[in-house]
C-alpha atoms as a PDB file:
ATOM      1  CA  UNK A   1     139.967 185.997 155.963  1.00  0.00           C
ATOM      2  CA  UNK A   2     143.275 184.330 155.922  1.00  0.00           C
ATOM      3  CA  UNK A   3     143.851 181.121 153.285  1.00  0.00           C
ATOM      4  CA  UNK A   4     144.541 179.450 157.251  1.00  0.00           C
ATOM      5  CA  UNK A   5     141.049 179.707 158.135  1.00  0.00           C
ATOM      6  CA  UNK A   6     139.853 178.750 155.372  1.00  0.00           C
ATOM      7  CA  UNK A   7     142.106 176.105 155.464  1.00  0.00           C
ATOM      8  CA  UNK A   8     140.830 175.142 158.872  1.00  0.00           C
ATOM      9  CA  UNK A   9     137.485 175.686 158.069  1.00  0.00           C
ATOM     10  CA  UNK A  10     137.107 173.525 155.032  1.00  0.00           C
ATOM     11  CA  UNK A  11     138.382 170.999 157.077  1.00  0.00           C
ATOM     12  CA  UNK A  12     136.025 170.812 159.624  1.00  0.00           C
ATOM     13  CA  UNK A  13     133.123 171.185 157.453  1.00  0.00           C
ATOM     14  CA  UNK A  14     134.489 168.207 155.282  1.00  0.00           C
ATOM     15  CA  UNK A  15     134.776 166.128 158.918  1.00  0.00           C
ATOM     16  CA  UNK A  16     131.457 167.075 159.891  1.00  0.00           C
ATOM     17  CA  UNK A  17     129.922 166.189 156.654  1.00  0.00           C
ATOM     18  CA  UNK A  18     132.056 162.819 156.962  1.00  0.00           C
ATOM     19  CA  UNK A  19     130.679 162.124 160.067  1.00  0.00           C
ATOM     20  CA  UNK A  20     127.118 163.222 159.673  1.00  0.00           C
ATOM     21  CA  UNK A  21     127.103 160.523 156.757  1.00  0.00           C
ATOM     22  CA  UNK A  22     128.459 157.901 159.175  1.00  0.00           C
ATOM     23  CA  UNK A  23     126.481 158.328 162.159  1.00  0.00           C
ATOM     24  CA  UNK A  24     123.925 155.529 162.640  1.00  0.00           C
ATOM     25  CA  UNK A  25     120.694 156.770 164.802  1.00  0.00           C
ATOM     26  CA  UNK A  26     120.541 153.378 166.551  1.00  0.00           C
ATOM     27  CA  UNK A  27     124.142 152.835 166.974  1.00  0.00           C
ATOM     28  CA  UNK A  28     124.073 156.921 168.155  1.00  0.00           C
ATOM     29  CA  UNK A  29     120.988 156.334 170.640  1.00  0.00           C
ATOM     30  CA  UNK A  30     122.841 153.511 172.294  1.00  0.00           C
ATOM     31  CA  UNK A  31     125.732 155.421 172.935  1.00  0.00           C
ATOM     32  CA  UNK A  32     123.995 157.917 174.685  1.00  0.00           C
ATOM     33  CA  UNK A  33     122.769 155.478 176.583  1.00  0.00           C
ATOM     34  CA  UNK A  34     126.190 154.342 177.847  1.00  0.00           C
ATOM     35  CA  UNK A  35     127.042 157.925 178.223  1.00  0.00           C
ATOM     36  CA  UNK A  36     124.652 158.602 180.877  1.00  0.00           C
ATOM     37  CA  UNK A  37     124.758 155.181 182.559  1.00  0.00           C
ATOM     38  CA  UNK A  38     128.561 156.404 183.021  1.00  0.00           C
ATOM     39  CA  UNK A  39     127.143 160.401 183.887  1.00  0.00           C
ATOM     40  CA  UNK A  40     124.628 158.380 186.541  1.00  0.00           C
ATOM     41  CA  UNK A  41     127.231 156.216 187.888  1.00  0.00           C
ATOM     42  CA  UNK A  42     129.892 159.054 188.406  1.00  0.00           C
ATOM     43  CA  UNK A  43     126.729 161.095 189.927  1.00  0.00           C
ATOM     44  CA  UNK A  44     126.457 158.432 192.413  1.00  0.00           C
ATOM     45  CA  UNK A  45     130.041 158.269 193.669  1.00  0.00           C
ATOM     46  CA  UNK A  46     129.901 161.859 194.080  1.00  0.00           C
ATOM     47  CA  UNK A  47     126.830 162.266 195.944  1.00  0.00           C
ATOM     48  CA  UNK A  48     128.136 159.453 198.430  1.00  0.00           C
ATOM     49  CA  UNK A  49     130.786 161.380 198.607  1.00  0.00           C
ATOM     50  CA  UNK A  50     129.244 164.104 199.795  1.00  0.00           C
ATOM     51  CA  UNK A  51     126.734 162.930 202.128  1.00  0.00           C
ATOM     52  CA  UNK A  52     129.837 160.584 203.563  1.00  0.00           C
ATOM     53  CA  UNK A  53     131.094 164.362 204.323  1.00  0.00           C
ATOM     54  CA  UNK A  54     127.761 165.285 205.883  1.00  0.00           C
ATOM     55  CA  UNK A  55     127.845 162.937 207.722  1.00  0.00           C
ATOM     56  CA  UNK A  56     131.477 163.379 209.013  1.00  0.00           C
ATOM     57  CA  UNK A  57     130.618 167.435 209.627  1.00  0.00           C
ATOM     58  CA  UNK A  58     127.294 166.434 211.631  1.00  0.00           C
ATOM     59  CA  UNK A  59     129.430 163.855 213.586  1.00  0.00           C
ATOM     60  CA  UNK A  60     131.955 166.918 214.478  1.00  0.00           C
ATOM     61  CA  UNK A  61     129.039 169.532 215.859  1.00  0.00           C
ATOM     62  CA  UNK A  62     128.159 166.912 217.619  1.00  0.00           C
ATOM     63  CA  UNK A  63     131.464 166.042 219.006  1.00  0.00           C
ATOM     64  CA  UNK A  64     132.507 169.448 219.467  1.00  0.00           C
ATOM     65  CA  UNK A  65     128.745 170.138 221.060  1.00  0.00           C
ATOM     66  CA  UNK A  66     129.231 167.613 223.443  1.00  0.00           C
ATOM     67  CA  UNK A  67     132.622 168.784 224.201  1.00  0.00           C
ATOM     68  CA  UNK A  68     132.091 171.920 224.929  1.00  0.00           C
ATOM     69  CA  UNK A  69     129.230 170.537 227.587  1.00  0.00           C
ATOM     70  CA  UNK A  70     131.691 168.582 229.228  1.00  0.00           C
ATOM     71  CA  UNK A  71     134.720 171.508 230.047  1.00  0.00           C
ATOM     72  CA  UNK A  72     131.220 173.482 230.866  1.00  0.00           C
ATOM     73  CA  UNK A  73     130.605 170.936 234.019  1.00  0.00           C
ATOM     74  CA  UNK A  74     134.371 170.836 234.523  1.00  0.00           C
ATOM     75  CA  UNK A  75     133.997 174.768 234.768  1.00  0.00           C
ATOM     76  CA  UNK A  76     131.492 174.308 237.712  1.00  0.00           C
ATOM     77  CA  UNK A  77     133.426 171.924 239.391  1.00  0.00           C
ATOM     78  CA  UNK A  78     136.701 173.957 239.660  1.00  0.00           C
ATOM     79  CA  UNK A  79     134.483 176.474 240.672  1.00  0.00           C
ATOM     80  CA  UNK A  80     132.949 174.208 243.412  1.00  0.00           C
ATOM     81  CA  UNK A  81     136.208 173.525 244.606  1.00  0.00           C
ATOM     82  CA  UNK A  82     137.817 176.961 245.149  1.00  0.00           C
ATOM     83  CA  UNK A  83     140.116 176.049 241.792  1.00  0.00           C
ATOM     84  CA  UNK A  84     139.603 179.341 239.726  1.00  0.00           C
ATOM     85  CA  UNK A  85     142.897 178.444 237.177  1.00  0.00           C
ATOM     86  CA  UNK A  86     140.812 174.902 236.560  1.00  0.00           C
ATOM     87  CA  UNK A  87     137.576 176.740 236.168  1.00  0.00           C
ATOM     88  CA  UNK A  88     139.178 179.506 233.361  1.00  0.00           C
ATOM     89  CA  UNK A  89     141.345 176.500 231.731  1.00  0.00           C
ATOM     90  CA  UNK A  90     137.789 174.726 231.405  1.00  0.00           C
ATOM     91  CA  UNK A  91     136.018 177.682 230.267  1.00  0.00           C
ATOM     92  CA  UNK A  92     138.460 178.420 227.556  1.00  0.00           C
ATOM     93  CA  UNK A  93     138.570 174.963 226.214  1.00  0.00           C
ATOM     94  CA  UNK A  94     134.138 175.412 226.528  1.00  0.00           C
ATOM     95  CA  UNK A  95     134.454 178.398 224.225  1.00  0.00           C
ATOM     96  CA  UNK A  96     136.699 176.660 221.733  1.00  0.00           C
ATOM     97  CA  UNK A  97     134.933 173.825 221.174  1.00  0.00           C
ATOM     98  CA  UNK A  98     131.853 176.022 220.855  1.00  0.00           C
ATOM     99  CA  UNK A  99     133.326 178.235 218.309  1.00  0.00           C
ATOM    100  CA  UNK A 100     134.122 174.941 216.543  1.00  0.00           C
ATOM    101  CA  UNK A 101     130.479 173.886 216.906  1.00  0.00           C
ATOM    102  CA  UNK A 102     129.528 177.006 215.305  1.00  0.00           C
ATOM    103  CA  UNK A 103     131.889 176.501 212.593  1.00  0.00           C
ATOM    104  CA  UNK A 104     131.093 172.963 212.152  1.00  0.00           C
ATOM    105  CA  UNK A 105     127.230 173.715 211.740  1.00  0.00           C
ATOM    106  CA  UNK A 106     127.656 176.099 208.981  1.00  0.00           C
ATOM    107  CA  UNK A 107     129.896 173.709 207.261  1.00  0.00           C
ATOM    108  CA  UNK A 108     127.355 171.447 207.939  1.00  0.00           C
ATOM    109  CA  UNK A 109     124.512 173.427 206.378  1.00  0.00           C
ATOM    110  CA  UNK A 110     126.137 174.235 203.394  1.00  0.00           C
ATOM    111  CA  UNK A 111     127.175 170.291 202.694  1.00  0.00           C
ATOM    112  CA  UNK A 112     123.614 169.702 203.032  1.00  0.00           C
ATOM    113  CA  UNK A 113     122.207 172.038 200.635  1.00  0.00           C
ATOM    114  CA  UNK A 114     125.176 170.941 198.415  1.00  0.00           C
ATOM    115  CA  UNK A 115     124.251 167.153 198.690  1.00  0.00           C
ATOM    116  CA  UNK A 116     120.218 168.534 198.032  1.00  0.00           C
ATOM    117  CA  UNK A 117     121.139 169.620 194.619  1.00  0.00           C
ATOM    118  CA  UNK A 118     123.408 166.945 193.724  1.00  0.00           C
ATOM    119  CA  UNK A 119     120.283 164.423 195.129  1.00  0.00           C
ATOM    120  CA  UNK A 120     118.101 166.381 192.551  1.00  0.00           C
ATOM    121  CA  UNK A 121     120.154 166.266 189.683  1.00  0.00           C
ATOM    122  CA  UNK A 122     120.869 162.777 190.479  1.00  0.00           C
ATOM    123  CA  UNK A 123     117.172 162.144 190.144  1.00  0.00           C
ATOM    124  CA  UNK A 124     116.684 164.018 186.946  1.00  0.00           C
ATOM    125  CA  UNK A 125     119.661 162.298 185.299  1.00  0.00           C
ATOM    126  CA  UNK A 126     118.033 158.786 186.283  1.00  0.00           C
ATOM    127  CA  UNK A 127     114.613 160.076 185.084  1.00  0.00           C
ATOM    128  CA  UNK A 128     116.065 161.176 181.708  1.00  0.00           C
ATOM    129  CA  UNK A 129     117.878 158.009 181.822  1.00  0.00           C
ATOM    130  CA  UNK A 130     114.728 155.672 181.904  1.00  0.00           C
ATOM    131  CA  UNK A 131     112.778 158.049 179.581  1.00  0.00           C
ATOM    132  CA  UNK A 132     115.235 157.505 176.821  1.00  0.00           C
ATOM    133  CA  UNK A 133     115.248 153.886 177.985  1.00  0.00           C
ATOM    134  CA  UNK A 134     111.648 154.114 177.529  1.00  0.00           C
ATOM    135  CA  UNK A 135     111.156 155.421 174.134  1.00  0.00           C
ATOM    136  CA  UNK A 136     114.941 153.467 172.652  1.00  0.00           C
ATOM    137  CA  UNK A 137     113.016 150.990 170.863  1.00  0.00           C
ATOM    138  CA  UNK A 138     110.225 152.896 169.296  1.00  0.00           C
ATOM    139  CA  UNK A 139     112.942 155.210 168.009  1.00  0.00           C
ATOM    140  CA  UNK A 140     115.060 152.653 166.575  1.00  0.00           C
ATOM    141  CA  UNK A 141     111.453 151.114 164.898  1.00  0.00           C
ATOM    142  CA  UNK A 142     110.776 154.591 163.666  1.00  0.00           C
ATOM    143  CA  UNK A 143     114.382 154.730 162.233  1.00  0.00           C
ATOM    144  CA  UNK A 144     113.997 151.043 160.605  1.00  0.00           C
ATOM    145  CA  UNK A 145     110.837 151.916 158.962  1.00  0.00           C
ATOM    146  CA  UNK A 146     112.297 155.389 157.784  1.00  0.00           C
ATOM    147  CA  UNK A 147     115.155 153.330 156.304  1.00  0.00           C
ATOM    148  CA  UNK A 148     112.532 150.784 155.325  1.00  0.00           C
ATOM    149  CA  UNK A 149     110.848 152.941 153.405  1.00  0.00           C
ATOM    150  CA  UNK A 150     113.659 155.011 152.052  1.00  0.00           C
ATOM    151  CA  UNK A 151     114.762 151.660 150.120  1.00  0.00           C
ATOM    152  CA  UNK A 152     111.124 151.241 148.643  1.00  0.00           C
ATOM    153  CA  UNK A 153     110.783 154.279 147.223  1.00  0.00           C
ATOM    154  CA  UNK A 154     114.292 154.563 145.995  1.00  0.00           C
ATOM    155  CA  UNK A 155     113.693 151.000 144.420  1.00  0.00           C
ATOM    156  CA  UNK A 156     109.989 152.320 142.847  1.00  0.00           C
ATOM    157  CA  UNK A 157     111.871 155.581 141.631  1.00  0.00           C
ATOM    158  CA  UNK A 158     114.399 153.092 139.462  1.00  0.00           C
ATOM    159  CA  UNK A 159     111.884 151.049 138.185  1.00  0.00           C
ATOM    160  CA  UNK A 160     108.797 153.431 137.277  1.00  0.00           C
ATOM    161  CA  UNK A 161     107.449 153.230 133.978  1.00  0.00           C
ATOM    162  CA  UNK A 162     107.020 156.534 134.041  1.00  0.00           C
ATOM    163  CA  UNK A 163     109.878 157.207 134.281  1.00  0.00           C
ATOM    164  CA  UNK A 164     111.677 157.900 129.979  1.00  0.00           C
ATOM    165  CA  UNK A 165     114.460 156.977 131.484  1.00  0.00           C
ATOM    166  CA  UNK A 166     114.344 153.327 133.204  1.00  0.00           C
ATOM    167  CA  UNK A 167     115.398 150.000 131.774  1.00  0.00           C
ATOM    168  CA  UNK A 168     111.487 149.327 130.825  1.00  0.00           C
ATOM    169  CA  UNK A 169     111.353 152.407 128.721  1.00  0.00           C
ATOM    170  CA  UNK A 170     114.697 151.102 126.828  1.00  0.00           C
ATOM    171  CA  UNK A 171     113.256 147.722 126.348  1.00  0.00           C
ATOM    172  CA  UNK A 172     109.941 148.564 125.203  1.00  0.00           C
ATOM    173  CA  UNK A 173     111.844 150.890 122.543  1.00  0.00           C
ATOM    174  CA  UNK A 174     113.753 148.253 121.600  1.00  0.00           C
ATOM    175  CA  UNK A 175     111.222 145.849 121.159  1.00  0.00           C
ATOM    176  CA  UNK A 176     109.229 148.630 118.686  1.00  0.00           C
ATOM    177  CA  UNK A 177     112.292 148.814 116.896  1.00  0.00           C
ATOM    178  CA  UNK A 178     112.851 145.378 116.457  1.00  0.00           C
ATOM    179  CA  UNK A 179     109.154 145.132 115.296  1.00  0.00           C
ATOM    180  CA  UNK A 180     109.280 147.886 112.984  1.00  0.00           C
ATOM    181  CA  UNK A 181     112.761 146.149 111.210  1.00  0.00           C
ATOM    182  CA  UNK A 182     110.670 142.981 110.747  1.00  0.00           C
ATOM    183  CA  UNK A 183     107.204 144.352 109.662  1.00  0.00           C
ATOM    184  CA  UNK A 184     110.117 146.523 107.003  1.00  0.00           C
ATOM    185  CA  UNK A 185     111.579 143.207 105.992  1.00  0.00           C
ATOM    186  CA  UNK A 186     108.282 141.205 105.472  1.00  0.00           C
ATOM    187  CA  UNK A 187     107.346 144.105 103.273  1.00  0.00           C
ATOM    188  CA  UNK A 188     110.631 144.152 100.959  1.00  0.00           C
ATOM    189  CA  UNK A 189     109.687 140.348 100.266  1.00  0.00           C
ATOM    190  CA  UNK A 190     106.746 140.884  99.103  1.00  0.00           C
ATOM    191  CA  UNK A 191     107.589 143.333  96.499  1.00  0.00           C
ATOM    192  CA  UNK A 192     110.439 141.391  95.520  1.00  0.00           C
ATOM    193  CA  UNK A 193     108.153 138.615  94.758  1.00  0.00           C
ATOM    194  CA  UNK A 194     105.658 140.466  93.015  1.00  0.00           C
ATOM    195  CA  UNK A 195     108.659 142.167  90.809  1.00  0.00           C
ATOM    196  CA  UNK A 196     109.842 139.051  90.461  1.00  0.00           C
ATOM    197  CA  UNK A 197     106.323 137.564  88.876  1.00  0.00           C
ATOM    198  CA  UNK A 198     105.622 141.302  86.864  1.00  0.00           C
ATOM    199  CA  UNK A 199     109.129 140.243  84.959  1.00  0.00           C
ATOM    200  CA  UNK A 200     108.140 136.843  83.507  1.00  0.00           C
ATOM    201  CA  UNK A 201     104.769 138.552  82.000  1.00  0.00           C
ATOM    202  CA  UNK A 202     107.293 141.209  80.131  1.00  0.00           C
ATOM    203  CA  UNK A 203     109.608 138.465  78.983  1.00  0.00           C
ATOM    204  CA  UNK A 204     105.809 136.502  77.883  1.00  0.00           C
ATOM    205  CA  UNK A 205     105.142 139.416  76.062  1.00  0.00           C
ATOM    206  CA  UNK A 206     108.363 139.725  74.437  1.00  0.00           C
ATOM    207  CA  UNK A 207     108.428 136.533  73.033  1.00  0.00           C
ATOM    208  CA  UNK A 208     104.925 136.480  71.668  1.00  0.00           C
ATOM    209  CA  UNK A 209     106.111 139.602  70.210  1.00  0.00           C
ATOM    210  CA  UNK A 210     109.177 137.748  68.647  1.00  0.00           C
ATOM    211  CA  UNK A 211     106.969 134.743  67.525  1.00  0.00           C
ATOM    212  CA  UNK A 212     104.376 137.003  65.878  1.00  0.00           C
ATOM    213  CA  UNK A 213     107.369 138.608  63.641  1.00  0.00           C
ATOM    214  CA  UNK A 214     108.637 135.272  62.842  1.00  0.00           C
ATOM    215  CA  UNK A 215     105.347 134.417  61.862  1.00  0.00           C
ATOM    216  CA  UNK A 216     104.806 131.159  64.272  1.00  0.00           C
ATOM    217  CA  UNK A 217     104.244 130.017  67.712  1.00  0.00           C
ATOM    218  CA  UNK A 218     107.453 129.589  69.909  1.00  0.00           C
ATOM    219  CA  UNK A 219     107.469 126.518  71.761  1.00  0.00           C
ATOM    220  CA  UNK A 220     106.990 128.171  75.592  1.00  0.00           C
ATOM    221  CA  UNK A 221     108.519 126.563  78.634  1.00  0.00           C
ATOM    222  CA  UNK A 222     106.739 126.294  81.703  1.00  0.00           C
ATOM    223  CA  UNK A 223     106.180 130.038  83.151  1.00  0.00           C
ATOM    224  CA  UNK A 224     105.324 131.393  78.999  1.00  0.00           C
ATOM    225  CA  UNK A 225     102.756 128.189  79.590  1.00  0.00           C
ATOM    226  CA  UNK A 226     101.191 129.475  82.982  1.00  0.00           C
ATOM    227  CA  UNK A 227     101.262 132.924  80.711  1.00  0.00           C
ATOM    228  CA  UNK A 228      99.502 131.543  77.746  1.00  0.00           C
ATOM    229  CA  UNK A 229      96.716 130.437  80.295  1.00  0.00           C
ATOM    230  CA  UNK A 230      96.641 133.758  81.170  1.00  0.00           C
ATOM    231  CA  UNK A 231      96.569 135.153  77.711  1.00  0.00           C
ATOM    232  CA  UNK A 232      95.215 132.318  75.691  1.00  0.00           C
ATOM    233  CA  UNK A 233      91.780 134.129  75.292  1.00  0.00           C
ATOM    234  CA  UNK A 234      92.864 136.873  73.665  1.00  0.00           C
ATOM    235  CA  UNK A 235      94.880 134.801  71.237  1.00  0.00           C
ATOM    236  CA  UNK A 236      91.842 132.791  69.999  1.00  0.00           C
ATOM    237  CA  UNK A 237      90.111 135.830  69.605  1.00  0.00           C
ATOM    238  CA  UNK A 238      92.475 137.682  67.512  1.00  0.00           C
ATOM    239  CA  UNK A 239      93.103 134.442  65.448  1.00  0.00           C
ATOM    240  CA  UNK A 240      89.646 133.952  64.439  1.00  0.00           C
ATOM    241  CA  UNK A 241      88.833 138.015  63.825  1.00  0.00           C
ATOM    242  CA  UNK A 242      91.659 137.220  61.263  1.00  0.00           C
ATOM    243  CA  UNK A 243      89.655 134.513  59.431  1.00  0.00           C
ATOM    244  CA  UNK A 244      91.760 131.741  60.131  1.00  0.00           C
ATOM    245  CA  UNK A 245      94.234 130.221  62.486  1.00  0.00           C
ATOM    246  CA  UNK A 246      97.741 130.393  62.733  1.00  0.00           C
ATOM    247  CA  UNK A 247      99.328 127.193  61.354  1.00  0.00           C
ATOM    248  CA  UNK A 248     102.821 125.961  61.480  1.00  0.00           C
ATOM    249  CA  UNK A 249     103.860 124.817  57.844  1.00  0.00           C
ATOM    250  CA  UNK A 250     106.645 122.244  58.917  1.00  0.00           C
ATOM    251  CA  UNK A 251     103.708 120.169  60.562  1.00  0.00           C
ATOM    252  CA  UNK A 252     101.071 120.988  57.732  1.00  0.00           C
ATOM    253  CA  UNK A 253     100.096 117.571  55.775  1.00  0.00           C
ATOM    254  CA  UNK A 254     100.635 117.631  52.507  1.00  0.00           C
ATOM    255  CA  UNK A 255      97.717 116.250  49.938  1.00  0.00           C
ATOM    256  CA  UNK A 256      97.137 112.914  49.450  1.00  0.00           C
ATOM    257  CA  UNK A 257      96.260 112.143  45.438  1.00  0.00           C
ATOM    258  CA  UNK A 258      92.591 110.945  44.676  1.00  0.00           C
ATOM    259  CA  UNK A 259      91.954 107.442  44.568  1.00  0.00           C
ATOM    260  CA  UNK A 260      94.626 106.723  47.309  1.00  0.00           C
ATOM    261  CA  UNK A 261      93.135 104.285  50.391  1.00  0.00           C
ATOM    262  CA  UNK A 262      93.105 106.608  53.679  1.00  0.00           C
END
């Protein structure tokens, strides 16, 4: 195959496929419609064009019928009359006009057999006419509802939520994922604050620690306070296993002498 034809063929197939896309089955169906209104109307003008030919041949048989009558009486006359050159004169001109009698009536046949099958085709052409006439609008209301429902299910197809791929199916994820960052956040807050509470009871320990080798009791601040609360108890308890309590001697009062007024 030459690159020509394919050339030519490529071509046409990319027309075709063109115009397949573009054709419209309503706008198509009306056409047609035109189409044959003009095939019916042309039909027309050439059927009375024919029979208007009919008519002509069957007016010449019977011109040429009655023609040929006439010369025949002429004939007789002249022969009446002792004229024999007006009797073969008028038997000559009653043969022509026979002969064109003759010739006129097969004309005449065949026109009419001619104008029979245009007269039938004429009617079928009409009859296909009104048919499609006929069924034009439940077409076109099939082809709406085919479009119709092309569109819904094209629509339903973009929108399932079946479908992993549709906007839905994004958003949902996102949303998770949103969800999951908070619930992840919330938790890291938590811990922080718990951390930050586990820290003050190591620095409470660390200064009882310190107070205990300094031998005294470290004046706390507010959070050692809410941790003394906490460990007071077990203070007390290992003050008194000790057999006494644990006394600060810058605020110990000294003796007062006997015989002084309290």
């Amino acid at each position: 195959m030459g690159i020509m034809d394919r050339v030519n063929r490529l071509v046409r197939a990319n027309v075709n496929e063109m115009i397949d896309r573009a054709e419209d089955p309503e706008k198509m169906i009306d056409q047609i419609l035109r189409d044959m209104q003009n095939s019916i109307t042309s039909a027309r003008a050439q059927v009375a064009s024919m029979i208007a030919q009919e008519k002509e041949l069957e007016a010449d048989v019977e011109e040429t019928t009655r023609l040929a009558g006439e010369w025949g009486s002429k004939a007789r006359r002249a022969v009446d009359a002792s004229k024999d050159d007006l009797a073969r004169e008028a038997l000559r001109r009653k043969r022509d006009n026979e002969e064109n009698a003759g010739v006129y009536s097969q004309q005449l046949q065949s026109q009419q057999q001619v104008v029979e099958k245009l007269k039938s085709q004429l009617r079928q052409l009409e009859a296909k006419y009104q048919t499609t006439m006929s069924q034009r609008d439940s077409m076109i209301a099939r082809q709406r509802r085919a479009r119709a429902q092309h569109q819904v299910s094209e629509t339903l197809s973009t929108f399932s939520p079946l479908d992993p791929t549709s906007e839905l199916d994004r958003m949902e994820r996102k949303i998770r994922s949103q969800e999951a960052q908070a619930a992840a956040i919330t938790e890291m807050s938590e811990d922080s604050f718990d951390a930050q509470f586990r820290e003050l009871s190591v620095d409470d320990d660390i200064e009882l620690e310190l107070a205990a080798l300094k031998g005294g009791t470290p004046a706390l601040d507010s959070g050692a306070d809410r941790a003394g609360v906490m460990l007071g108890g077990g203070s007390e308890d290992a003050g008194m296993a000790s057999g006494g309590s644990i006394s600060d001697p810058d605020t110990e009062m000294p003796e007062r002498p006997a015989g002084t007024p309290a």
